[in-house]
PDB file of N, CA and C in Angstrom:
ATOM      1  N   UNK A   1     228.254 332.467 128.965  1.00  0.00           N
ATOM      2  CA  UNK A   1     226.913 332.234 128.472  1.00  0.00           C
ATOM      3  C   UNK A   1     227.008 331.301 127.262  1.00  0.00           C
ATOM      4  N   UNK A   2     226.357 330.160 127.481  1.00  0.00           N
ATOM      5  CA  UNK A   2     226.395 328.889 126.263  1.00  0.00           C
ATOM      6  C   UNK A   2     225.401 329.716 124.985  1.00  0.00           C
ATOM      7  N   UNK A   3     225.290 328.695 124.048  1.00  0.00           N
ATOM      8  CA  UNK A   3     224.647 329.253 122.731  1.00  0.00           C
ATOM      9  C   UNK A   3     223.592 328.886 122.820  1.00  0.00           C
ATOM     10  N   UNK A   4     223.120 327.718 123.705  1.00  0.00           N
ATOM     11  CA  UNK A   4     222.023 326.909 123.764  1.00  0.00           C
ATOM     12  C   UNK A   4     221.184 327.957 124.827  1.00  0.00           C
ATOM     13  N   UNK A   5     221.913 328.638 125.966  1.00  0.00           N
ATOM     14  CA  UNK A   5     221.015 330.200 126.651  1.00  0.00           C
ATOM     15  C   UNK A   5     220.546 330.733 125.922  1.00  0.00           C
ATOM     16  N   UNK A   6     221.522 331.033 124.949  1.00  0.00           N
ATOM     17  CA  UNK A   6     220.945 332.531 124.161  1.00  0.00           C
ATOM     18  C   UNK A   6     220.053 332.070 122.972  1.00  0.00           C
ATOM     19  N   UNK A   7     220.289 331.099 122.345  1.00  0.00           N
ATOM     20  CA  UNK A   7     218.934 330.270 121.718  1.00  0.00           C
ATOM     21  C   UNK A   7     217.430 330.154 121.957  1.00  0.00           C
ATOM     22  N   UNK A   8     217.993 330.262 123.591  1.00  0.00           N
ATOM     23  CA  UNK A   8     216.660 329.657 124.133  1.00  0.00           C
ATOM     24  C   UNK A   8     215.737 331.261 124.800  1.00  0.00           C
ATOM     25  N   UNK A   9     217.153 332.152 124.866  1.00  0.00           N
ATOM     26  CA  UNK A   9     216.318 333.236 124.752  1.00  0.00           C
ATOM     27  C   UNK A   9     215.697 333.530 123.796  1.00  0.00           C
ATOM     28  N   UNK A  10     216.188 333.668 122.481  1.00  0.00           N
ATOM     29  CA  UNK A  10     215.844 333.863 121.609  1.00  0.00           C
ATOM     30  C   UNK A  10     214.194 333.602 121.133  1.00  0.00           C
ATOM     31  N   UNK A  11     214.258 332.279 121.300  1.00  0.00           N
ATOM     32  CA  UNK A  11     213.491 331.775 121.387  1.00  0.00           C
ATOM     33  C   UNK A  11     211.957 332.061 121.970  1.00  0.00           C
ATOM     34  N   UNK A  12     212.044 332.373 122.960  1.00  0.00           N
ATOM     35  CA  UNK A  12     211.651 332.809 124.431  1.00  0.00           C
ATOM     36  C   UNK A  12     211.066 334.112 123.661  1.00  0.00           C
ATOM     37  N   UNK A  13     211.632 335.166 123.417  1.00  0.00           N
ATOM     38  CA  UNK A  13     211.629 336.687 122.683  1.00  0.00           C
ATOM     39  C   UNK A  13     210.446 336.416 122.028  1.00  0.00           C
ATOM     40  N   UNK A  14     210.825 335.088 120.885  1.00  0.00           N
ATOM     41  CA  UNK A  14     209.808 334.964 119.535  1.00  0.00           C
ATOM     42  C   UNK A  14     208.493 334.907 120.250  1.00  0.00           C
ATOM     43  N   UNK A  15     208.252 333.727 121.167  1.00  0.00           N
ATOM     44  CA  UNK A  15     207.392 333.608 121.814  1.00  0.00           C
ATOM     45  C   UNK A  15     206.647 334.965 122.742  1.00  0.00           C
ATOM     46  N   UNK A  16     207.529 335.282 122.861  1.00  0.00           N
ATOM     47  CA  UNK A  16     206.145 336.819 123.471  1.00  0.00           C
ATOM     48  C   UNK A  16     206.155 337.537 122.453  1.00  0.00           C
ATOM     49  N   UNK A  17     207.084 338.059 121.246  1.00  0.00           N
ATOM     50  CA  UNK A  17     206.801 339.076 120.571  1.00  0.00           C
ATOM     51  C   UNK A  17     206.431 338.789 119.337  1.00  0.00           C
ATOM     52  N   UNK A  18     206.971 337.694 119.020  1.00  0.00           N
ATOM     53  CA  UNK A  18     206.261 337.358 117.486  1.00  0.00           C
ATOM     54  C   UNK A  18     205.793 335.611 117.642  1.00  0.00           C
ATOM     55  N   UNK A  19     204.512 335.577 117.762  1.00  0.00           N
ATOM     56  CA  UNK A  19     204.061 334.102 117.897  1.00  0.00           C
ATOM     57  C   UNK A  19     203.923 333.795 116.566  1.00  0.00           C
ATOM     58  N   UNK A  20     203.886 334.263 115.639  1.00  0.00           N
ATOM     59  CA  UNK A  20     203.324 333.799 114.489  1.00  0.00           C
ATOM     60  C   UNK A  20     204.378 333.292 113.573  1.00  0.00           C
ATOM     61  N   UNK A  21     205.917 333.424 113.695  1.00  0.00           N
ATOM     62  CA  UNK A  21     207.026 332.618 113.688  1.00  0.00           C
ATOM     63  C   UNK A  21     206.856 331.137 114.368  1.00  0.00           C
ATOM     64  N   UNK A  22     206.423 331.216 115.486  1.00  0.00           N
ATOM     65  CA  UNK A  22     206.778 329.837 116.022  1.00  0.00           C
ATOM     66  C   UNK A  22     205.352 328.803 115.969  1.00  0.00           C
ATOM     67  N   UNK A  23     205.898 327.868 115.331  1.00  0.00           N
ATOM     68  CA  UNK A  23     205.334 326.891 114.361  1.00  0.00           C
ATOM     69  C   UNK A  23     205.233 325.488 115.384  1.00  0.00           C
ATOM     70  N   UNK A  24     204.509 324.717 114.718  1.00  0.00           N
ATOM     71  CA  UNK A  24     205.079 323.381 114.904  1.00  0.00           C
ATOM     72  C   UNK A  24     206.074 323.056 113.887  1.00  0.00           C
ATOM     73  N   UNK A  25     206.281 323.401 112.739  1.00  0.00           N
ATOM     74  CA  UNK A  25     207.303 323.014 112.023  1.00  0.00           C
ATOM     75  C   UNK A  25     209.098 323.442 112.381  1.00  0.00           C
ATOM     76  N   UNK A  26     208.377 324.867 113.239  1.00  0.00           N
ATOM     77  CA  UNK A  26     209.429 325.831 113.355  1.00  0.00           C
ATOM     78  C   UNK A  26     210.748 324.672 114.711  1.00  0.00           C
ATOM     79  N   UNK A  27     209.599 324.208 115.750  1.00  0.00           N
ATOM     80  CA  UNK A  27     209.663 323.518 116.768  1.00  0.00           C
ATOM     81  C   UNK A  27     209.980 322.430 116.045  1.00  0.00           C
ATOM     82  N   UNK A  28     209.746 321.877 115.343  1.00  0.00           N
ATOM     83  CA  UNK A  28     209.734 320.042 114.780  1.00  0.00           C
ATOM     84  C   UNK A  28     211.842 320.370 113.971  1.00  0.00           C
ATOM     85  N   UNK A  29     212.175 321.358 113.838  1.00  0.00           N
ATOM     86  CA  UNK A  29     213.167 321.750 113.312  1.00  0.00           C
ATOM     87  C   UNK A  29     213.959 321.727 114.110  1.00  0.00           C
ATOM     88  N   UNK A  30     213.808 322.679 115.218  1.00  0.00           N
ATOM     89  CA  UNK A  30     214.826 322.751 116.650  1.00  0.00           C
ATOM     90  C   UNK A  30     215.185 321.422 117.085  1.00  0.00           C
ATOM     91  N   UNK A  31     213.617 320.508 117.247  1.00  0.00           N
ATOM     92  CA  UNK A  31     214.498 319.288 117.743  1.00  0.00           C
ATOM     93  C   UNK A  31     214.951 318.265 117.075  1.00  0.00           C
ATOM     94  N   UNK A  32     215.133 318.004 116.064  1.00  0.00           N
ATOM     95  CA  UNK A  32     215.469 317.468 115.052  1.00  0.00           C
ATOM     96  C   UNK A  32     216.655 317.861 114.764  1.00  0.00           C
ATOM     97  N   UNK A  33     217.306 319.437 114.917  1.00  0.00           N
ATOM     98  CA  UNK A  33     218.705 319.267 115.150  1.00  0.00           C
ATOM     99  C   UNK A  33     219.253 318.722 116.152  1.00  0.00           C
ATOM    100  N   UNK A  34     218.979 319.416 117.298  1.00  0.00           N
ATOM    101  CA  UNK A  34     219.467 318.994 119.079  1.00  0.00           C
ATOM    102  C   UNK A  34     219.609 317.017 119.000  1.00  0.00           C
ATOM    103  N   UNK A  35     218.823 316.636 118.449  1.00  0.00           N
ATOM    104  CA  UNK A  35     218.601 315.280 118.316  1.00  0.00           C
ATOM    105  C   UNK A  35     219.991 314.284 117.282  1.00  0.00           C
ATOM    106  N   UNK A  36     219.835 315.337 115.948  1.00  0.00           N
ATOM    107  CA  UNK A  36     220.806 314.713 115.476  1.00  0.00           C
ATOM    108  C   UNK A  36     222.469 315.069 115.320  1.00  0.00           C
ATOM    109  N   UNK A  37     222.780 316.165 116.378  1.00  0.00           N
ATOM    110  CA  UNK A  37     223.694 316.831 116.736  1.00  0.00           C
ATOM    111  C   UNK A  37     224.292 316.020 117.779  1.00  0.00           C
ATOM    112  N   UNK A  38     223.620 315.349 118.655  1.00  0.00           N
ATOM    113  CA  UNK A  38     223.241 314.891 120.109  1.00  0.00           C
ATOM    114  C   UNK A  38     224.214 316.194 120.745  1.00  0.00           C
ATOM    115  N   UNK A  39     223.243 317.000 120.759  1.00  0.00           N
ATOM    116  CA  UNK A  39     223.538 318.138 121.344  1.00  0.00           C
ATOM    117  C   UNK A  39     223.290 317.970 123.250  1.00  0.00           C
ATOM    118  N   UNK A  40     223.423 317.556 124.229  1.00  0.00           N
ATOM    119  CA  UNK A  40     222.889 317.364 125.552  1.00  0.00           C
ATOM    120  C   UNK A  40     223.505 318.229 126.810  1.00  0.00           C
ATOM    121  N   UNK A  41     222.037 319.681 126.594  1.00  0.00           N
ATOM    122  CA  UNK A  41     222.427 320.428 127.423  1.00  0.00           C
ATOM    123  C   UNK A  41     221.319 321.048 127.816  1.00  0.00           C
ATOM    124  N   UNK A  42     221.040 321.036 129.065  1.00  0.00           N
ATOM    125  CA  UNK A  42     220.269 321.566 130.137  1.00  0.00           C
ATOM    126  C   UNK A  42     219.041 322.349 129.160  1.00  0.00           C
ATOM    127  N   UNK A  43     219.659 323.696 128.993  1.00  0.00           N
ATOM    128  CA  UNK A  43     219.015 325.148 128.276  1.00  0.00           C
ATOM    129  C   UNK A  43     217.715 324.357 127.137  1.00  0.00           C
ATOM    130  N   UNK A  44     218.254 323.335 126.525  1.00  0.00           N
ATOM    131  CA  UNK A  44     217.528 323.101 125.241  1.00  0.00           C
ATOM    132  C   UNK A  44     216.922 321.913 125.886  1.00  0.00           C
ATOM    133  N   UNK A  45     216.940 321.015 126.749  1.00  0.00           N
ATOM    134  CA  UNK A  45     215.574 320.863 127.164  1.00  0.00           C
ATOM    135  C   UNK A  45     214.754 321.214 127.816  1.00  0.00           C
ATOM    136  N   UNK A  46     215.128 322.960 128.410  1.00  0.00           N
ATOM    137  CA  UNK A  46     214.365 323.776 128.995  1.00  0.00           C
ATOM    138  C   UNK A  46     213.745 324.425 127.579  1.00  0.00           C
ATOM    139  N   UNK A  47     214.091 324.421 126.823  1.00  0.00           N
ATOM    140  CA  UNK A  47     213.508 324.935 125.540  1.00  0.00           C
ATOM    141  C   UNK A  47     212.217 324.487 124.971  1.00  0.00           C
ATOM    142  N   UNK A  48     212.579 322.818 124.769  1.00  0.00           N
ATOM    143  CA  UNK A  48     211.502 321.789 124.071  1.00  0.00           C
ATOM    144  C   UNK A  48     210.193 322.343 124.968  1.00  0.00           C
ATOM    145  N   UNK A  49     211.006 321.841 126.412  1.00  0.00           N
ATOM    146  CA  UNK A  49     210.123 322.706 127.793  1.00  0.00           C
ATOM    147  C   UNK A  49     209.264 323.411 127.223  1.00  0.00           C
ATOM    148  N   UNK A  50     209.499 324.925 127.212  1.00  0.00           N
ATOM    149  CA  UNK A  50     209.196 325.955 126.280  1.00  0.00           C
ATOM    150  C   UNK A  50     208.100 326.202 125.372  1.00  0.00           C
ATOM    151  N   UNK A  51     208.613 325.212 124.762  1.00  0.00           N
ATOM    152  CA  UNK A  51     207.750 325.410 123.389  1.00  0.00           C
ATOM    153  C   UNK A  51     206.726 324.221 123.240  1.00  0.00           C
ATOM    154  N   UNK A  52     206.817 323.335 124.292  1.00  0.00           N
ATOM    155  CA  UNK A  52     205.357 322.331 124.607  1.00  0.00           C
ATOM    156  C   UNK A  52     204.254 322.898 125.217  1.00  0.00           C
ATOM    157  N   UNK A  53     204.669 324.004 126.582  1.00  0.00           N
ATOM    158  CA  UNK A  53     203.782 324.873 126.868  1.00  0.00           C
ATOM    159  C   UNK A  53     203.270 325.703 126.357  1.00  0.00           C
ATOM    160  N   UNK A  54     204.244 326.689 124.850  1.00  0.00           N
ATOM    161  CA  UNK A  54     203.640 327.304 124.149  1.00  0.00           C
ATOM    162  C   UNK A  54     202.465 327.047 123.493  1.00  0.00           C
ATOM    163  N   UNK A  55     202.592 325.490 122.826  1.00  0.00           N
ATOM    164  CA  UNK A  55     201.513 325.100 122.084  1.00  0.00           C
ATOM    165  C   UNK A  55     200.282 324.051 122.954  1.00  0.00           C
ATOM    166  N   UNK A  56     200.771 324.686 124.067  1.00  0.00           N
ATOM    167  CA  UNK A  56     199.810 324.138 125.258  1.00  0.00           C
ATOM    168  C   UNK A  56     199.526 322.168 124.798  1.00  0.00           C
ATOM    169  N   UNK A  57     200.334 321.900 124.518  1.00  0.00           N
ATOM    170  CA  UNK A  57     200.306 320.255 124.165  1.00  0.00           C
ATOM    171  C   UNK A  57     201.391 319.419 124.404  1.00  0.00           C
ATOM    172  N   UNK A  58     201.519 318.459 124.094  1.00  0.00           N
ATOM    173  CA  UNK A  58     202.205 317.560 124.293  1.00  0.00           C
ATOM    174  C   UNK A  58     203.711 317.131 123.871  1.00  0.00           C
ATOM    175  N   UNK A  59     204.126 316.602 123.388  1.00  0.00           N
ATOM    176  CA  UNK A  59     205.487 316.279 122.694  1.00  0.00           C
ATOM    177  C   UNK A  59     205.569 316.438 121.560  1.00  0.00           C
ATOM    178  N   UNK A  60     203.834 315.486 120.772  1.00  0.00           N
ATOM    179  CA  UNK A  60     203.893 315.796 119.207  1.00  0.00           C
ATOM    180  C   UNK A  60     203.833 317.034 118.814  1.00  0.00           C
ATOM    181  N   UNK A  61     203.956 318.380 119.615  1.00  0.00           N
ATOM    182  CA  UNK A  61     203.574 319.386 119.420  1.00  0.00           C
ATOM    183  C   UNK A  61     205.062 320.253 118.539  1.00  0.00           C
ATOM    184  N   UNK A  62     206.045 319.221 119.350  1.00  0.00           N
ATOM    185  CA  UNK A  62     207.696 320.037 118.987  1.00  0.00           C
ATOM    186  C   UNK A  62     208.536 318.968 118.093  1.00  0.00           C
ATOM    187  N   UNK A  63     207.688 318.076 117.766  1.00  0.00           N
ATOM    188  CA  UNK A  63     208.458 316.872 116.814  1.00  0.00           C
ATOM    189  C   UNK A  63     207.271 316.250 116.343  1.00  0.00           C
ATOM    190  N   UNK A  64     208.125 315.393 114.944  1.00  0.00           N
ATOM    191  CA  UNK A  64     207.208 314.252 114.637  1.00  0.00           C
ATOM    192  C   UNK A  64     207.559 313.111 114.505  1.00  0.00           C
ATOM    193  N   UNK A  65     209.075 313.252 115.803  1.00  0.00           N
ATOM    194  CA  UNK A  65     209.748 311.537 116.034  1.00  0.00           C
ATOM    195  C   UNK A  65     209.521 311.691 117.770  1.00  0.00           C
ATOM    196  N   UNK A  66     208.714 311.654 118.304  1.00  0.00           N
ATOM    197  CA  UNK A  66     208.357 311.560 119.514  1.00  0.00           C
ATOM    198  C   UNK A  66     209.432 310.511 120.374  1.00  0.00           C
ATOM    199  N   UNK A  67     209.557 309.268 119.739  1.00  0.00           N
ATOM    200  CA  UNK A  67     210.279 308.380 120.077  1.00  0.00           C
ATOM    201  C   UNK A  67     211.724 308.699 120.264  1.00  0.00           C
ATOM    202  N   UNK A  68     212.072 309.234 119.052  1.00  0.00           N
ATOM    203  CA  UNK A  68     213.584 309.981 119.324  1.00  0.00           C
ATOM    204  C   UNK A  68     213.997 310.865 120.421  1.00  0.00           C
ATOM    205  N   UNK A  69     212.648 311.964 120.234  1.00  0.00           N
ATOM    206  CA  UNK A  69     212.920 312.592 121.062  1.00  0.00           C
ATOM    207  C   UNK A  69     212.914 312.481 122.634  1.00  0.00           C
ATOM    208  N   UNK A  70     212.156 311.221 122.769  1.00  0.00           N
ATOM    209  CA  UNK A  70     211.776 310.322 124.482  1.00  0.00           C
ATOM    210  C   UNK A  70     213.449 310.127 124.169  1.00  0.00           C
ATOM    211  N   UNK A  71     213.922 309.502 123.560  1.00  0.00           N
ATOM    212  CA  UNK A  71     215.113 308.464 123.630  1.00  0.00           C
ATOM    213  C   UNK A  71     216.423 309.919 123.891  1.00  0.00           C
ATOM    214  N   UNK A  72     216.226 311.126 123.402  1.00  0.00           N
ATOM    215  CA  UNK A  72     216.953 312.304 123.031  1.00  0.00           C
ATOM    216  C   UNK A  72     217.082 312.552 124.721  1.00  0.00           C
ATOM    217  N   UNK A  73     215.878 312.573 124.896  1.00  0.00           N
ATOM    218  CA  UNK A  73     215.365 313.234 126.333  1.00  0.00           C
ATOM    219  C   UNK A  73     215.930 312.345 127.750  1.00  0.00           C
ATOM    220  N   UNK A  74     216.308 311.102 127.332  1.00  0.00           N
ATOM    221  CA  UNK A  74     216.804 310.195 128.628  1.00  0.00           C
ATOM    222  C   UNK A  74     218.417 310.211 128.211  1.00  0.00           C
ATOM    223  N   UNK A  75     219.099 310.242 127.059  1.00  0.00           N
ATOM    224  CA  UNK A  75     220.123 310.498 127.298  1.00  0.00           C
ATOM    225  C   UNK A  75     220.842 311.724 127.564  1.00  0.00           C
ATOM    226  N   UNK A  76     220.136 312.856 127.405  1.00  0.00           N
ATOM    227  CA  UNK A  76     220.068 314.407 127.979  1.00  0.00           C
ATOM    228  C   UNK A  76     220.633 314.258 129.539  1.00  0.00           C
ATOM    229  N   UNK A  77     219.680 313.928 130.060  1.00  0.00           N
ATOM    230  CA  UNK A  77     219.472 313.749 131.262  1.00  0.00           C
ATOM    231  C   UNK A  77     220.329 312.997 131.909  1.00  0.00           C
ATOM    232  N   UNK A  78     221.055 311.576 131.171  1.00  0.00           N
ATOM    233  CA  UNK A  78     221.999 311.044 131.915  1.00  0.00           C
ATOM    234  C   UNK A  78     223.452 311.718 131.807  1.00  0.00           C
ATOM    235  N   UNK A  79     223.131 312.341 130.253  1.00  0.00           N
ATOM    236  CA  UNK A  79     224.765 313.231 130.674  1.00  0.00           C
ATOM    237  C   UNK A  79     224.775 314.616 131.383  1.00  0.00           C
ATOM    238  N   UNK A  80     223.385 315.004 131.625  1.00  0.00           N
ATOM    239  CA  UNK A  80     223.609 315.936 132.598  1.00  0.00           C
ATOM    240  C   UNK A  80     224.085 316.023 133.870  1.00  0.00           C
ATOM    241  N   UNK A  81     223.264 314.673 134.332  1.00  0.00           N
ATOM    242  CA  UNK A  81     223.783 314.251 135.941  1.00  0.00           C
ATOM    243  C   UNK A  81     225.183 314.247 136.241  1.00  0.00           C
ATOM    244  N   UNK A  82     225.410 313.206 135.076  1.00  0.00           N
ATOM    245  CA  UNK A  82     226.992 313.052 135.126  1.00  0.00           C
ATOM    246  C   UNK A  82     227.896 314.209 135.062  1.00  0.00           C
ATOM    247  N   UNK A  83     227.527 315.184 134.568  1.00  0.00           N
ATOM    248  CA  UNK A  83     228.285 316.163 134.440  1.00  0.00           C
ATOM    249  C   UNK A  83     228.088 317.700 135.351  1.00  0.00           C
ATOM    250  N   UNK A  84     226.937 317.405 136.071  1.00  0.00           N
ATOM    251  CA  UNK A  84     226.640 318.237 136.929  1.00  0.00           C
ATOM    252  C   UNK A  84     226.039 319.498 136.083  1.00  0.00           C
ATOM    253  N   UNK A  85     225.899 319.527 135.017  1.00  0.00           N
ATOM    254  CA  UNK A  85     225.335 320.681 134.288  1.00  0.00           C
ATOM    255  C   UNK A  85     224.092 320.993 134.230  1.00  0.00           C
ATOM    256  N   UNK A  86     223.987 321.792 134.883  1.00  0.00           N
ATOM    257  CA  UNK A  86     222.442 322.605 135.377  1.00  0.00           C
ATOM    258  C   UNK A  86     221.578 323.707 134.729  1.00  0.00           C
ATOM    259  N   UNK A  87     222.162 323.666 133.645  1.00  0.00           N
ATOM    260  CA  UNK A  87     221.573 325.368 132.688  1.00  0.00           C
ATOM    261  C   UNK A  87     222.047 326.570 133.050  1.00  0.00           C
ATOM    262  N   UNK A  88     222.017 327.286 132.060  1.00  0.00           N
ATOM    263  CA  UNK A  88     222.922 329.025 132.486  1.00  0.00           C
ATOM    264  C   UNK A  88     221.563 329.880 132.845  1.00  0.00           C
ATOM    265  N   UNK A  89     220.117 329.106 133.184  1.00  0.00           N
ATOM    266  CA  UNK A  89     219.263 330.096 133.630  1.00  0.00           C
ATOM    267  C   UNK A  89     218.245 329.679 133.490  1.00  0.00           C
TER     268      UNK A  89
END
């Protein structure tokens, strides 16, 4: 089980049991690490996922570098392919 699962459970938890933790700032934080980590793994853009639907909006909803995060989001994706990595769930 990666850290980026159990993150994203975590995560996940806050969201049904305590909404009033999860922020846009709270969100503008998460990806702003993943971004400058170049963290690129499945779970955590099932996360961003996550937490765009939470705030029933858009991208600006989980950042306030949208652009980065488009740019975060296509190289995600190309090292996923390449690597066949599909998420732990």
């Amino acid at each position: 089980m990666s850290a980026s699962y159990v993150l994203r459970k975590i995560v996940y938890n806050m969201i049904e049991k305590r909404q009033d933790l999860v922020t846009n700032t709270f969100a503008d934080n998460l990806t702003k690490n993943f971004m400058k980590n170049k963290v690129y793994e499945a779970d955590l853009m099932l996360l961003t996922r996550d937490l765009m639907k939470f705030f029933d909006s858009g991208i600006a909803s989980v950042t306030t570098n949208s652009k980065g995060l488009f740019e975060y989001t296509i190289n995600a994706l190309k090292s996923l392919v390449s690597t066949g990595n599909t998420g732990s769930g």
